[in-house]
N, C-alpha and C. Protein backbone atom coordinates (compact mmCIF):
# COMPACT_ATOMS: atom_id res chain seq x y z
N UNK A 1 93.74 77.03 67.43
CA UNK A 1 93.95 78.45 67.67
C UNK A 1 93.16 78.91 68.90
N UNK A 2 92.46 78.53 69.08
CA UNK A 2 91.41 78.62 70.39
C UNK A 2 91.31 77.97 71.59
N UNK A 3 92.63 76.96 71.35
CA UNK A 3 93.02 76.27 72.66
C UNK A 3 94.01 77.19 73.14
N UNK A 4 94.86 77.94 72.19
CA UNK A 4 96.07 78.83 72.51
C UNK A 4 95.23 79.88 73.19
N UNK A 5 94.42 81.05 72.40
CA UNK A 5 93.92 81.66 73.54
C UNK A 5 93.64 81.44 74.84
N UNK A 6 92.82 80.49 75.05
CA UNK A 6 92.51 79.85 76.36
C UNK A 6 93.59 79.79 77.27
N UNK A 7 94.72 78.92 76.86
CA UNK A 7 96.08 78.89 76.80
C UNK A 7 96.55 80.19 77.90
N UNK A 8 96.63 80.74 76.76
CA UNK A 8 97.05 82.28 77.20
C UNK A 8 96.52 82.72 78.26
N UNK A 9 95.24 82.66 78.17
CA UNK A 9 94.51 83.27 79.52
C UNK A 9 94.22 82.77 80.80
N UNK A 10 94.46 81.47 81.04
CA UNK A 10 94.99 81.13 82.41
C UNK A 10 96.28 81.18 82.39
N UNK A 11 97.29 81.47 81.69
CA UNK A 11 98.78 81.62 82.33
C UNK A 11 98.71 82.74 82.55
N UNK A 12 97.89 83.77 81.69
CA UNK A 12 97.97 85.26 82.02
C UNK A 12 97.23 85.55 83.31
N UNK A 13 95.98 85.06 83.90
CA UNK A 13 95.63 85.20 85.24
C UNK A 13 96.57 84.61 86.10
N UNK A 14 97.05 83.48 85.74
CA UNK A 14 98.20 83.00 87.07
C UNK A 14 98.84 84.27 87.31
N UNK A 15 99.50 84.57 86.48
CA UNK A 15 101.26 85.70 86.09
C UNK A 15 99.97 86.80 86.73
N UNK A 16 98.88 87.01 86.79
CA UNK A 16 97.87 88.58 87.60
C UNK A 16 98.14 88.14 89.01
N UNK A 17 98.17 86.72 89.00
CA UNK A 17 97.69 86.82 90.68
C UNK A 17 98.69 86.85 91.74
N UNK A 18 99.79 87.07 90.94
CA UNK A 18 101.30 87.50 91.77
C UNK A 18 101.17 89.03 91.90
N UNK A 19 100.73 89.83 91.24
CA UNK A 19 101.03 91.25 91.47
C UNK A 19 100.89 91.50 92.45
N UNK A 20 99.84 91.22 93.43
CA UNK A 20 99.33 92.27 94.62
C UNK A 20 100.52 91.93 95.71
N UNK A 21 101.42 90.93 95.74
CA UNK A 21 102.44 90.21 96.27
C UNK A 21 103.61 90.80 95.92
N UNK A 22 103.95 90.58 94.35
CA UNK A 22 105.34 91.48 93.93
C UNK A 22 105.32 92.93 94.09
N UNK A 23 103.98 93.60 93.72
CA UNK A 23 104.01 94.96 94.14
C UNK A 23 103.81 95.55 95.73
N UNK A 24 103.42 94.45 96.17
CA UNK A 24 104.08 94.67 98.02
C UNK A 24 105.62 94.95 98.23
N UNK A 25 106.20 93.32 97.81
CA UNK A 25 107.35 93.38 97.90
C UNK A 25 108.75 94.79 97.45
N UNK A 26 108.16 94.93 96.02
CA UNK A 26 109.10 96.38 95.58
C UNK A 26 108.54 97.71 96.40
N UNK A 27 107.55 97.62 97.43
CA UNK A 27 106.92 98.93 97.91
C UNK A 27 107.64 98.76 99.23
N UNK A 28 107.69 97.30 99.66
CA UNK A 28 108.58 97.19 100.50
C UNK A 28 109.91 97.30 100.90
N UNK A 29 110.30 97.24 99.81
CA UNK A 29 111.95 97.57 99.23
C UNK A 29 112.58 99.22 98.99
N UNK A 30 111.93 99.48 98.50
CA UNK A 30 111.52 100.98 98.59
C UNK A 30 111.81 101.44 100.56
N UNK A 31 110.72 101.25 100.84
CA UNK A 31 110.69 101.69 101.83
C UNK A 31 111.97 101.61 103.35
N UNK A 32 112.35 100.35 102.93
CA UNK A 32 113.98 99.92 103.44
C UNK A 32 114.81 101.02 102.70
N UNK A 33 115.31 100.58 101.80
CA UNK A 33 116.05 101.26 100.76
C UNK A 33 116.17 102.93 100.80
N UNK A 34 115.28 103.17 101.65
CA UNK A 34 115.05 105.07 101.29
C UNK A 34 115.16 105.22 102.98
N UNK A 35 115.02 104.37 103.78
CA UNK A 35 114.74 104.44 105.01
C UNK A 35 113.75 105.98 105.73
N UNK A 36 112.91 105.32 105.28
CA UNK A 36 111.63 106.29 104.83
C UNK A 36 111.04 106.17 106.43
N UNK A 37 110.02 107.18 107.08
CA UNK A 37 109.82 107.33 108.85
C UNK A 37 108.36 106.33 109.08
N UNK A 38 108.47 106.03 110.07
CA UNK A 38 107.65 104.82 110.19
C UNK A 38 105.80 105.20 109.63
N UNK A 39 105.33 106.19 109.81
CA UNK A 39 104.10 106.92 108.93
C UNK A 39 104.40 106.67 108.05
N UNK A 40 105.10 107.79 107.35
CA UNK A 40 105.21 107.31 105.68
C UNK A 40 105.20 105.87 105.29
N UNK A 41 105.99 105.12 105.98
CA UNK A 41 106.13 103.60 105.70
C UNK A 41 104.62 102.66 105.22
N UNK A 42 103.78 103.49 106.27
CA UNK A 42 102.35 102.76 106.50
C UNK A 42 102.08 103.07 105.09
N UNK A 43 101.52 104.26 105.18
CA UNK A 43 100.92 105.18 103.92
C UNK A 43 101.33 104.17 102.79
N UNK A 44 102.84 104.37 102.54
CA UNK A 44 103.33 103.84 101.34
C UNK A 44 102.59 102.14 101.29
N UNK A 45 102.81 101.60 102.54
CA UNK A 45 103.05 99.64 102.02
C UNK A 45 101.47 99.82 102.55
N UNK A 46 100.64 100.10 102.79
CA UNK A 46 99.05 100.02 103.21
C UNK A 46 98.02 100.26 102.20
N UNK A 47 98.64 101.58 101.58
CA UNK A 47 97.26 102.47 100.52
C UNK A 47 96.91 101.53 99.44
N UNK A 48 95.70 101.30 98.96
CA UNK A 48 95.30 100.64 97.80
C UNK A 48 95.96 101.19 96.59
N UNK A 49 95.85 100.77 95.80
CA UNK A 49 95.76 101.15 94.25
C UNK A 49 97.22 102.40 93.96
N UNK A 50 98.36 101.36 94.85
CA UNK A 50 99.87 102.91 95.37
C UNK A 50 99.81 103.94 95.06
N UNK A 51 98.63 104.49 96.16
CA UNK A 51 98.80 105.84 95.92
C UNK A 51 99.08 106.68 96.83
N UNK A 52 99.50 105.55 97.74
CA UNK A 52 100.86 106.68 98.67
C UNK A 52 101.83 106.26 98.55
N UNK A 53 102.17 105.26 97.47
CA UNK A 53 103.84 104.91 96.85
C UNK A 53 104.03 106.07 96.09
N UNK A 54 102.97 106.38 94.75
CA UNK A 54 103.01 107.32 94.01
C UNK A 54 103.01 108.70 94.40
N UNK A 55 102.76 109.06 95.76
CA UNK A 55 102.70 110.20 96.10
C UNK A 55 103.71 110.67 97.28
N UNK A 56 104.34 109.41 98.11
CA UNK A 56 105.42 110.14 98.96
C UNK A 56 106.65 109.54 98.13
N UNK A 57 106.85 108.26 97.28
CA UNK A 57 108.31 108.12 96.81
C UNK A 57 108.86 109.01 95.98
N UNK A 58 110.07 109.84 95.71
CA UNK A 58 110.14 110.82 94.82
C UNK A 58 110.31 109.70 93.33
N UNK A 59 110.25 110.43 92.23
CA UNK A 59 110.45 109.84 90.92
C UNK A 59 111.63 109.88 90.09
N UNK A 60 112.58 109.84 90.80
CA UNK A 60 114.06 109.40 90.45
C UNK A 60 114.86 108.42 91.12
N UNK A 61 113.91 107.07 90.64
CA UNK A 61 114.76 106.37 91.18
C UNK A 61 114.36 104.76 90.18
N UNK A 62 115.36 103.95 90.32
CA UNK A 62 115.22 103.01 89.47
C UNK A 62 114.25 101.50 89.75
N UNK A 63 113.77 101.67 90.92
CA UNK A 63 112.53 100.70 91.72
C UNK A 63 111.48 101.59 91.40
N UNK A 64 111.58 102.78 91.20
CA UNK A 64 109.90 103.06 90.52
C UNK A 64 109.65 102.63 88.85
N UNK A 65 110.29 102.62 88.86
CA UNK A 65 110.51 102.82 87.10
C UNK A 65 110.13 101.45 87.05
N UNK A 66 110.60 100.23 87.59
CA UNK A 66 110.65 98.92 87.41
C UNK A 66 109.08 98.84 88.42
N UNK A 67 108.15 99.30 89.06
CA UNK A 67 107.24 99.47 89.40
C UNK A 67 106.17 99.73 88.73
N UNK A 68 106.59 100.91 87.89
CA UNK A 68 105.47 101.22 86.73
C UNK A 68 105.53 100.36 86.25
N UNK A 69 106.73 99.69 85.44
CA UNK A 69 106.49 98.64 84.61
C UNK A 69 105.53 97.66 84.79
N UNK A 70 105.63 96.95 86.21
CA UNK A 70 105.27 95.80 86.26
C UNK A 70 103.89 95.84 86.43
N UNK A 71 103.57 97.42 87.10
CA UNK A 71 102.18 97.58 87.18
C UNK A 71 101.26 97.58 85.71
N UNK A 72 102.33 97.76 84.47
CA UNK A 72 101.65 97.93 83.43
C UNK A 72 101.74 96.58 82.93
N UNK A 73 102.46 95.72 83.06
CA UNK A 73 102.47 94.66 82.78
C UNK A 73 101.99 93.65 83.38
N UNK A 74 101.50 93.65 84.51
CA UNK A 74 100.51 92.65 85.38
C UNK A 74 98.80 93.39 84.92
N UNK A 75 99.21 94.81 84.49
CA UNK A 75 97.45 95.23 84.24
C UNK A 75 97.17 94.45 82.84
N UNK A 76 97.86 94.04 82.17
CA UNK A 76 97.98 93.90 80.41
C UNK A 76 97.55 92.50 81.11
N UNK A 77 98.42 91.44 82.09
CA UNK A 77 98.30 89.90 82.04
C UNK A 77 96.74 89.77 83.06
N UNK A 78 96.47 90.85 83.65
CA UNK A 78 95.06 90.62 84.12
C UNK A 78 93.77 90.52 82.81
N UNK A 79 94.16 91.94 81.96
CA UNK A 79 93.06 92.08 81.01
C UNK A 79 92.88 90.66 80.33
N UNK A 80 94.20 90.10 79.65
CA UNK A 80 94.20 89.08 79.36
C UNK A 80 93.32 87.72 79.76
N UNK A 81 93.82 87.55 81.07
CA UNK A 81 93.43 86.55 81.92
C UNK A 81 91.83 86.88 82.07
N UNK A 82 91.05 87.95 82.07
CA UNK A 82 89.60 88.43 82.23
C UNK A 82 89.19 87.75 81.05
N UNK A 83 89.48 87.53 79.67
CA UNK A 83 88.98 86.72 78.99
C UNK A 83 88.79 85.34 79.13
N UNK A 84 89.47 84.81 79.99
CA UNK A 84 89.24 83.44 80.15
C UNK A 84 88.03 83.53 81.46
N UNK A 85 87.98 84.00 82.13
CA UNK A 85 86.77 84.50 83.00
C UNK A 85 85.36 84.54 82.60
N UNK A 86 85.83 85.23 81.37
CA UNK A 86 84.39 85.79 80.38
C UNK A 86 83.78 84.65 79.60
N UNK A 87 84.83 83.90 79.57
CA UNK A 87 84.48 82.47 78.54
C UNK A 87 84.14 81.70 78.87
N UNK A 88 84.58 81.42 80.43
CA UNK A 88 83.60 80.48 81.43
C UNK A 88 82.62 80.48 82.16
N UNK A 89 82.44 81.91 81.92
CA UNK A 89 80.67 81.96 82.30
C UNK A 89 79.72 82.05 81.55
N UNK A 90 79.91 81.38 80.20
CA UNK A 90 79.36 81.73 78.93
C UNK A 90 78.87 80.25 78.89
């Protein structure tokens, strides 16, 4: 049962260490897709923690939605993956 955790928590840091990559990519997509002005563009694909995705993309559209998601679901496979972190410095 304790090999499975372990288990879990390096596949769950692998599956973390794609986000900062996939959530480029859909910010990037976005930004094609809306053909958004070359400022905004920056703002949006530059700002840390998208918060000039979250603040110039409007919120009707179906790449945000699939954005939140993944942001909530790469935050869930990080927390995860932080346990195996915690266990090897122990």
């Amino acid at each position: 049962m304790f090999e499975l955790m372990i288990g879990v928590s390096v596949i769950s840091l692998y599956i973390a260490m794609a986000m900062p990559l996939f959530l480029l990519l859909l910010r990037l997509f976005e930004v094609i897709a809306r053909r958004i002005d070359f400022k905004d563009a920056l703002i949006i694909i530059l700002t840390p923690f998208s918060i000039g995705y979250f603040y110039l993309v409007p919120s009707n559209g179906v790449i945000k939605k699939v954005y939140r998601g993944a942001t909530i679901f790469f935050s869930i496979m990080l927390l995860l993956g932080s346990f195996f972190i915690f266990y090897m410095s122990k």
